[in-house]
C-alpha atoms as a PDB file:
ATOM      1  CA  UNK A   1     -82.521-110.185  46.986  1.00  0.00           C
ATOM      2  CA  UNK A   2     -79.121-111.766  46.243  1.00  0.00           C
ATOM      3  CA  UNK A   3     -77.097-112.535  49.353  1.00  0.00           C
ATOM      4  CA  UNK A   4     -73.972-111.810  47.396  1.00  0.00           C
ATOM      5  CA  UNK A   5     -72.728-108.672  45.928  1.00  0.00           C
ATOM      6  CA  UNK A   6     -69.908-107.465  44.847  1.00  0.00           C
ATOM      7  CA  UNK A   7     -68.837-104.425  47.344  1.00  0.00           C
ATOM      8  CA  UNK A   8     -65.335-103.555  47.202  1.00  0.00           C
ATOM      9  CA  UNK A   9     -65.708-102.022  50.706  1.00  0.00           C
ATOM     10  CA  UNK A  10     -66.666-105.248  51.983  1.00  0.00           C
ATOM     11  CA  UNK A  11     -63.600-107.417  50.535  1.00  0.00           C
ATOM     12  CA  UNK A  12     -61.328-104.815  51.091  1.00  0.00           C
ATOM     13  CA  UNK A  13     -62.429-104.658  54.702  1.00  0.00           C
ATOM     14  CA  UNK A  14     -61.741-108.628  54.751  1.00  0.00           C
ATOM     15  CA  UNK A  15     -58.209-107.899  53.695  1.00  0.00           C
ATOM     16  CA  UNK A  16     -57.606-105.825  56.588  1.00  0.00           C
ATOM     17  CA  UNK A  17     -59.156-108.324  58.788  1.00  0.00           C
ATOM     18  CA  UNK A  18     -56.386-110.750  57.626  1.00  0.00           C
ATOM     19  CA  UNK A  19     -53.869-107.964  58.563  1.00  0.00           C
ATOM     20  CA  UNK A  20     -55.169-107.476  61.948  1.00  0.00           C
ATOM     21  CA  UNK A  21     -55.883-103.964  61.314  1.00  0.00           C
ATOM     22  CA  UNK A  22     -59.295-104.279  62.886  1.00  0.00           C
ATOM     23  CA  UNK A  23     -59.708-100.500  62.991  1.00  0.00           C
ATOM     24  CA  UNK A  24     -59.400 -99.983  59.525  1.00  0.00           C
ATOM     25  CA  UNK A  25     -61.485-102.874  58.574  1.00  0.00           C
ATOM     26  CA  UNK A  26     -64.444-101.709  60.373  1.00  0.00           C
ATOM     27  CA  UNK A  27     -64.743 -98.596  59.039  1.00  0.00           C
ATOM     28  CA  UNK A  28     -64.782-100.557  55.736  1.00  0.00           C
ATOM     29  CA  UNK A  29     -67.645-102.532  56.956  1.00  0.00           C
ATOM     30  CA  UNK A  30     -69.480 -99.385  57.735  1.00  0.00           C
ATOM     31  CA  UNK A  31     -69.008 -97.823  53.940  1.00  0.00           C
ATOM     32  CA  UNK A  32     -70.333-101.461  52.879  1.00  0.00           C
ATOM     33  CA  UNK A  33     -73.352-101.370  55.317  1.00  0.00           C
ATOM     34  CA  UNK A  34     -74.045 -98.013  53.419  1.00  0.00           C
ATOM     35  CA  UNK A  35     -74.103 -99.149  50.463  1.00  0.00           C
ATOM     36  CA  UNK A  36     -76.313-102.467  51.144  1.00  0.00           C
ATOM     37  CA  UNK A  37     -77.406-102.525  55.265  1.00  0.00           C
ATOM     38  CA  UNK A  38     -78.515-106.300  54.462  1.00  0.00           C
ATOM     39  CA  UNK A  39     -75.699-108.080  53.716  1.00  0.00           C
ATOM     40  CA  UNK A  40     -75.541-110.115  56.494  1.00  0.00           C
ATOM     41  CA  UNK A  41     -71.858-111.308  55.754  1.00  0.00           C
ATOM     42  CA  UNK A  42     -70.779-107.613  56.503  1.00  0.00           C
ATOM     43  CA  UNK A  43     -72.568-107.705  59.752  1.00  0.00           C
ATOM     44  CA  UNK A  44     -70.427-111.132  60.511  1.00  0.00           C
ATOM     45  CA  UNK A  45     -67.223-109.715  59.494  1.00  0.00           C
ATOM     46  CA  UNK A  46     -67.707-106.479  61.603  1.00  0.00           C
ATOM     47  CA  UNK A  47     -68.848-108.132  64.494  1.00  0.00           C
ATOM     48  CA  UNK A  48     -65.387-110.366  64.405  1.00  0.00           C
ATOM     49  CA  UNK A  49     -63.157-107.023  63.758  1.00  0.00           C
ATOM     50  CA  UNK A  50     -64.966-105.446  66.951  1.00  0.00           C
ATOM     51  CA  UNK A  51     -64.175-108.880  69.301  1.00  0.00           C
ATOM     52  CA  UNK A  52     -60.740-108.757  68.333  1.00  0.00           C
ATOM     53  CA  UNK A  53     -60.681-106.010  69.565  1.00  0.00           C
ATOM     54  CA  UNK A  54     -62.374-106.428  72.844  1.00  0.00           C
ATOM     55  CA  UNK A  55     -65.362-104.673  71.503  1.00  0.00           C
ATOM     56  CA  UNK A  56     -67.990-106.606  73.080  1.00  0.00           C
ATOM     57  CA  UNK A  57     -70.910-104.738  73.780  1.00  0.00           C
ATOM     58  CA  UNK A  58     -70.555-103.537  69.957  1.00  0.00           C
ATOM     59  CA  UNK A  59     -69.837-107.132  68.364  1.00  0.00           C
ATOM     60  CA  UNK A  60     -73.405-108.320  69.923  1.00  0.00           C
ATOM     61  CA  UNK A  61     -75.287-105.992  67.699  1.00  0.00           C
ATOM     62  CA  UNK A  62     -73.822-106.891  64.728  1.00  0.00           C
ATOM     63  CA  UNK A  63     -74.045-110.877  65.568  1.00  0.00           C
ATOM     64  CA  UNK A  64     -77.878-110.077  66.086  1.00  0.00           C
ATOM     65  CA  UNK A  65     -78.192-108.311  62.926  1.00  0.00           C
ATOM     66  CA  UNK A  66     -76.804-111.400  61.005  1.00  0.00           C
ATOM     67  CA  UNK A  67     -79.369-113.445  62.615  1.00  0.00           C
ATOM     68  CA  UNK A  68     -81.738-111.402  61.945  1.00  0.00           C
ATOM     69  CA  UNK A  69     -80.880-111.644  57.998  1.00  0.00           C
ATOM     70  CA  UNK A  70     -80.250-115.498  58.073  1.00  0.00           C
ATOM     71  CA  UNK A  71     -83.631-115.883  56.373  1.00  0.00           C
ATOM     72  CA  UNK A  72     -82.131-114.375  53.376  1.00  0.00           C
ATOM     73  CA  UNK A  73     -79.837-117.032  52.755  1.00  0.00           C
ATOM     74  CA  UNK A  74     -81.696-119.364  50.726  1.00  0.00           C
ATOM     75  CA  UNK A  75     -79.538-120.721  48.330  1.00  0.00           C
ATOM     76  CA  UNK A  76     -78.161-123.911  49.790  1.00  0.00           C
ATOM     77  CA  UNK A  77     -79.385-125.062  53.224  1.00  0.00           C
ATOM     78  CA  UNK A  78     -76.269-126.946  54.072  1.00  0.00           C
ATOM     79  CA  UNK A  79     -74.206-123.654  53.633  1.00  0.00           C
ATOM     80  CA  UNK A  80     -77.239-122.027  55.705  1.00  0.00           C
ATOM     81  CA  UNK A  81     -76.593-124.227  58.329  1.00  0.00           C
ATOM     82  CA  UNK A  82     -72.900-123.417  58.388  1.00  0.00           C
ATOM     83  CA  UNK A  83     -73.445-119.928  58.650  1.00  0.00           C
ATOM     84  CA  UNK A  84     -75.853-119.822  61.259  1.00  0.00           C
ATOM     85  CA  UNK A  85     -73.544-121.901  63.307  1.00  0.00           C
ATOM     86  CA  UNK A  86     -70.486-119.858  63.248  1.00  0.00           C
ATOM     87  CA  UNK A  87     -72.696-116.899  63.987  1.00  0.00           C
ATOM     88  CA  UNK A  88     -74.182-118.614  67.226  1.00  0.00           C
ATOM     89  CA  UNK A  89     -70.970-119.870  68.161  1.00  0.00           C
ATOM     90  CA  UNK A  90     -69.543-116.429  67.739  1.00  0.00           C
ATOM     91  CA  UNK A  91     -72.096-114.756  69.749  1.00  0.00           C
ATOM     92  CA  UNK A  92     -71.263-117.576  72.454  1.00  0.00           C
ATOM     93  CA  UNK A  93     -68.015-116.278  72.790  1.00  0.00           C
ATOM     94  CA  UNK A  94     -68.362-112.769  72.913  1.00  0.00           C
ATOM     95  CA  UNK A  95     -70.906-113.126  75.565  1.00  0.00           C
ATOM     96  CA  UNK A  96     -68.535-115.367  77.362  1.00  0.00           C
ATOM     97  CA  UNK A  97     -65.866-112.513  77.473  1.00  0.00           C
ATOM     98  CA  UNK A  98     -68.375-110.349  79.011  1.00  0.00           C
ATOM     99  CA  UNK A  99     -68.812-113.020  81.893  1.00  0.00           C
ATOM    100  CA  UNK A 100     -72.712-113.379  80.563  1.00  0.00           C
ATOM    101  CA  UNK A 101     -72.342-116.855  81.468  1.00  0.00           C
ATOM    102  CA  UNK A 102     -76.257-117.204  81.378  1.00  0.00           C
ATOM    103  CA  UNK A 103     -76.087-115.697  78.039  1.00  0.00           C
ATOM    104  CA  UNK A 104     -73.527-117.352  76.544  1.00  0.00           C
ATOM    105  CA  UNK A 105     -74.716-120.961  77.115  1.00  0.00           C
ATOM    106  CA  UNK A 106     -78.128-121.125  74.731  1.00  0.00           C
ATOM    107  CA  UNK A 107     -75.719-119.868  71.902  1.00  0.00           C
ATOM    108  CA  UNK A 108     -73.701-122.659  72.221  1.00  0.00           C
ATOM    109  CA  UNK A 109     -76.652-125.148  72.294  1.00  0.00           C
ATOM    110  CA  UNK A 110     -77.803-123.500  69.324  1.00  0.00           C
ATOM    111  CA  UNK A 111     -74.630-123.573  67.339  1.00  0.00           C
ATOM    112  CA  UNK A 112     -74.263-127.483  69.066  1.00  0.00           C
ATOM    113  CA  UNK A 113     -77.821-128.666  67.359  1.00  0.00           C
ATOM    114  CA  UNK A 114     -76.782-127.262  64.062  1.00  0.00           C
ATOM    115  CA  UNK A 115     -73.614-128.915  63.469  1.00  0.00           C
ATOM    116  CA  UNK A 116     -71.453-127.731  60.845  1.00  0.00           C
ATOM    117  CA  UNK A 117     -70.512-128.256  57.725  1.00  0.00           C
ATOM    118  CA  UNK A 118     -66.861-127.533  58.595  1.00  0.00           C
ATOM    119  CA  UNK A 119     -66.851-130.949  60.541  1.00  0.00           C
ATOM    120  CA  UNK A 120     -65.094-131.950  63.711  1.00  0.00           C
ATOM    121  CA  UNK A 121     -63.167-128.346  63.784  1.00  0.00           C
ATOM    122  CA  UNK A 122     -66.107-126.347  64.433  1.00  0.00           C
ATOM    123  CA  UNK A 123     -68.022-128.088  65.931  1.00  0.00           C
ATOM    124  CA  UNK A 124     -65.095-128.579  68.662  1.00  0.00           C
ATOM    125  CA  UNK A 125     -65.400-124.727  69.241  1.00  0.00           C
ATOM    126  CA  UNK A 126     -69.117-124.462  70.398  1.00  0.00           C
ATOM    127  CA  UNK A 127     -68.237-127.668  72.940  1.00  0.00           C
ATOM    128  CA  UNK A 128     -65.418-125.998  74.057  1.00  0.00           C
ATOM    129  CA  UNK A 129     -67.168-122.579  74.496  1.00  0.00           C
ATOM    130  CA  UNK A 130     -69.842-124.100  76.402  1.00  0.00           C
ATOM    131  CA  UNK A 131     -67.596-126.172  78.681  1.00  0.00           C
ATOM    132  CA  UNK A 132     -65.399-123.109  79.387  1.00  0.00           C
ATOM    133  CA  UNK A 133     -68.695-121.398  80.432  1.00  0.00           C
ATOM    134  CA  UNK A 134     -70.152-124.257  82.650  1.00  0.00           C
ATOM    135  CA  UNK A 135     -66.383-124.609  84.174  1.00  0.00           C
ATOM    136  CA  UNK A 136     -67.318-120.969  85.193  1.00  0.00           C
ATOM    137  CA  UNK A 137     -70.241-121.341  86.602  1.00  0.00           C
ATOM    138  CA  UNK A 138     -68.479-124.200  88.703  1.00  0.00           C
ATOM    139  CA  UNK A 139     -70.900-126.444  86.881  1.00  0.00           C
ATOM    140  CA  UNK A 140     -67.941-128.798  86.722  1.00  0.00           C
ATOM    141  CA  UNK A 141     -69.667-132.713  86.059  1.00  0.00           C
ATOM    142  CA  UNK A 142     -71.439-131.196  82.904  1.00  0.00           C
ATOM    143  CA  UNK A 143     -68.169-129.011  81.872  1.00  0.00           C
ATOM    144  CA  UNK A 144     -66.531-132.107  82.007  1.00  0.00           C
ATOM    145  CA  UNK A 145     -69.119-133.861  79.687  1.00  0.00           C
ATOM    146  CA  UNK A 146     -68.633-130.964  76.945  1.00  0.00           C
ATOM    147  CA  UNK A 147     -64.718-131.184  77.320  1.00  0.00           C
ATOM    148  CA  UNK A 148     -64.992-134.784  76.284  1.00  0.00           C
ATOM    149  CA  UNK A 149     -66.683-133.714  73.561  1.00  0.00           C
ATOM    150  CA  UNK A 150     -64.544-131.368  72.579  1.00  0.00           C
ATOM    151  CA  UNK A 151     -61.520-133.772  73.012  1.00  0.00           C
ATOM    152  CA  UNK A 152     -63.331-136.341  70.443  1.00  0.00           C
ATOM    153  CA  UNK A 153     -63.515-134.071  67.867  1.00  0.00           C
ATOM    154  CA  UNK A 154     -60.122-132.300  68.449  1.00  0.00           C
ATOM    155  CA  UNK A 155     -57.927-134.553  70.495  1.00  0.00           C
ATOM    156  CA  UNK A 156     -55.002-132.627  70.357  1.00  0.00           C
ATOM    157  CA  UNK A 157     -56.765-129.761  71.640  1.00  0.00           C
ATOM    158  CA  UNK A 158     -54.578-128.113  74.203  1.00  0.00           C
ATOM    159  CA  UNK A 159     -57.622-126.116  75.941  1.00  0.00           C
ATOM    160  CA  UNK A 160     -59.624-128.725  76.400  1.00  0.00           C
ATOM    161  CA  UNK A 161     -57.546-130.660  78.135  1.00  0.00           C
ATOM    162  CA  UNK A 162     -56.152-128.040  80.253  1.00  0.00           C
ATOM    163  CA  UNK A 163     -59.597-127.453  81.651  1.00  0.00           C
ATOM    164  CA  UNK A 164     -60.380-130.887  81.803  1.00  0.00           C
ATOM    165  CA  UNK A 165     -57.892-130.920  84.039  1.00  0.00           C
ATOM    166  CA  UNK A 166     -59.149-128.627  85.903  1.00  0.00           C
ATOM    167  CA  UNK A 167     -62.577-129.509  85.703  1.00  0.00           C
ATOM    168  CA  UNK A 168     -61.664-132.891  87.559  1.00  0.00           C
ATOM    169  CA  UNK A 169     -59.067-131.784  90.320  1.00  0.00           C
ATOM    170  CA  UNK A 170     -62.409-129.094  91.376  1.00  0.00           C
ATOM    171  CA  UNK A 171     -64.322-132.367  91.190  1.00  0.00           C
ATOM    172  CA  UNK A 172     -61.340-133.727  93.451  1.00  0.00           C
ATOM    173  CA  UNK A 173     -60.705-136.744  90.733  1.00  0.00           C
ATOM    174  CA  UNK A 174     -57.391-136.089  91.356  1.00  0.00           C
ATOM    175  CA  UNK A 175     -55.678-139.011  89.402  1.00  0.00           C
ATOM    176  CA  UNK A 176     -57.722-138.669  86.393  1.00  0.00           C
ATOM    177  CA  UNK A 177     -57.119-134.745  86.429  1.00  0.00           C
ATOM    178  CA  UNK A 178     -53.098-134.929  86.522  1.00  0.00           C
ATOM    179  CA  UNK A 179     -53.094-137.380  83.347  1.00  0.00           C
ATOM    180  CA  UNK A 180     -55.280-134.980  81.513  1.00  0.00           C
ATOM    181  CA  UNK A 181     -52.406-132.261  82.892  1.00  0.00           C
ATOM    182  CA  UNK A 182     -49.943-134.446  81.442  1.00  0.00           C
ATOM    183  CA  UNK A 183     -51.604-134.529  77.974  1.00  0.00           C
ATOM    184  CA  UNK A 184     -52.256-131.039  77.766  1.00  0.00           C
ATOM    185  CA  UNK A 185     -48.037-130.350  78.366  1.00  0.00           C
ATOM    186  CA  UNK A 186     -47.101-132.939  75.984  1.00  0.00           C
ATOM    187  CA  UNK A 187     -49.086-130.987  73.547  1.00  0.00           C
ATOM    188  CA  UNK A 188     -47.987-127.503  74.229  1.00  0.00           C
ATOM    189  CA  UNK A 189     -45.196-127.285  76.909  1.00  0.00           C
ATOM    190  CA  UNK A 190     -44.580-123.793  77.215  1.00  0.00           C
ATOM    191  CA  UNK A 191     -49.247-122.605  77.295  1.00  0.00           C
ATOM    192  CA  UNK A 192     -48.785-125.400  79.673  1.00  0.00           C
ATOM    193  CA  UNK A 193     -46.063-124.221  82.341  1.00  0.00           C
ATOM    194  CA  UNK A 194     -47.701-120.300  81.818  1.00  0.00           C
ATOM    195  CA  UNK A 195     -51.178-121.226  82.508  1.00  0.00           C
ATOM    196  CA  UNK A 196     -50.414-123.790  85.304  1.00  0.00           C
ATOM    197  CA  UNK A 197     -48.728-121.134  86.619  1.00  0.00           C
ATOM    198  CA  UNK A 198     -51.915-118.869  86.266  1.00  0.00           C
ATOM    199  CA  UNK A 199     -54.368-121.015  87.750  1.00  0.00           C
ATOM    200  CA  UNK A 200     -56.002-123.635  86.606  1.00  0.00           C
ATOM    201  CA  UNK A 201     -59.271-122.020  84.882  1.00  0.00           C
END
């Protein structure tokens, strides 16, 4: 089976996507899905439109289904790879939104172990997923650990340093916390002032 076609459904549902008309781009993905139920970049695309729009419970589904179809996707194994992380990482999230903590965090291990072919960028998102999720939990020496991470591969990361910070003044390192305050600020001034003002996770 090819894992490309050519379904004009599909790309013009991507359009949309890129218009943030999520409403109309799903129902594009569903005309696709008629036309060829396994192409698993479909599934991807309409599990995305239905997070962005807080669809959770209906974004799983579709995030499983692409799984499910990743052994199709034979062609190149480094662009395998790729794939299979973003979809892991994806699922992370959404799961994450839904406070599914529990959930959430083998996702992110998965998507972690694959490492992407993107590079540093990516691979930053599955560290910070997982750290926001630990942070959570109050798990706050091994949220720490995965903010690091995150910070190496993105160091001007805003989030991460935010909840660094407050991964460390929870973990009463008080000093160490206020200088990661003061990098996230320099970075973004005004996330910085709203969020501090919010809480600190």
């Amino acid at each position: 089976m090819a894992v490309h076609h050519k379904n004009s459904w599909y790309y013009k549902g991507l359009e949309l996507s890129k218009l943030k008309k999520y409403e109309e781009a799903i129902a594009c993905f569903d005309k696709a899905l008629t036309e060829n139920s396994e192409h698993y970049l479909t599934w991807k695309e309409k599990g995305h439109a239905l997070y962005h729009l807080e669809k959770y419970e209906e974004a799983i589904p579709c995030f499983d289904e692409t799984i499910r179809l990743k052994p199709l996707i034979t062609n190149f194994k480094s662009w395998k790879n790729n794939c299979e992380f973003h979809i892991w990482c994806d699922k992370g999230w959404v799961l994450a939104e839904q406070e599914k903590f529990e959930e959430a965090i083998p996702c992110f291990d998965k998507a972690i172990a694959l490492k992407p072919k993107s590079g540093a960028v990516g691979w930053y998102n599955a560290w910070l997923g997982k750290g926001q999720v630990l942070a959570e939990q109050e798990k706050y020496e091994e949220a720490n650990t995965c903010m690091n991470e995150a910070i190496t591969l993105k160091p001007k990361s805003y989030d991460a340093w935010f909840v660094k910070m407050g991964v460390l003044l929870f973990l009463e390192r008080y000093n160490e916390g206020w200088a990661c305050g003061l990098e996230a600020r320099a970075i973004n001034p005004e996330s910085f002032r709203r969020d501090f003002k919010d809480g600190f996770l």
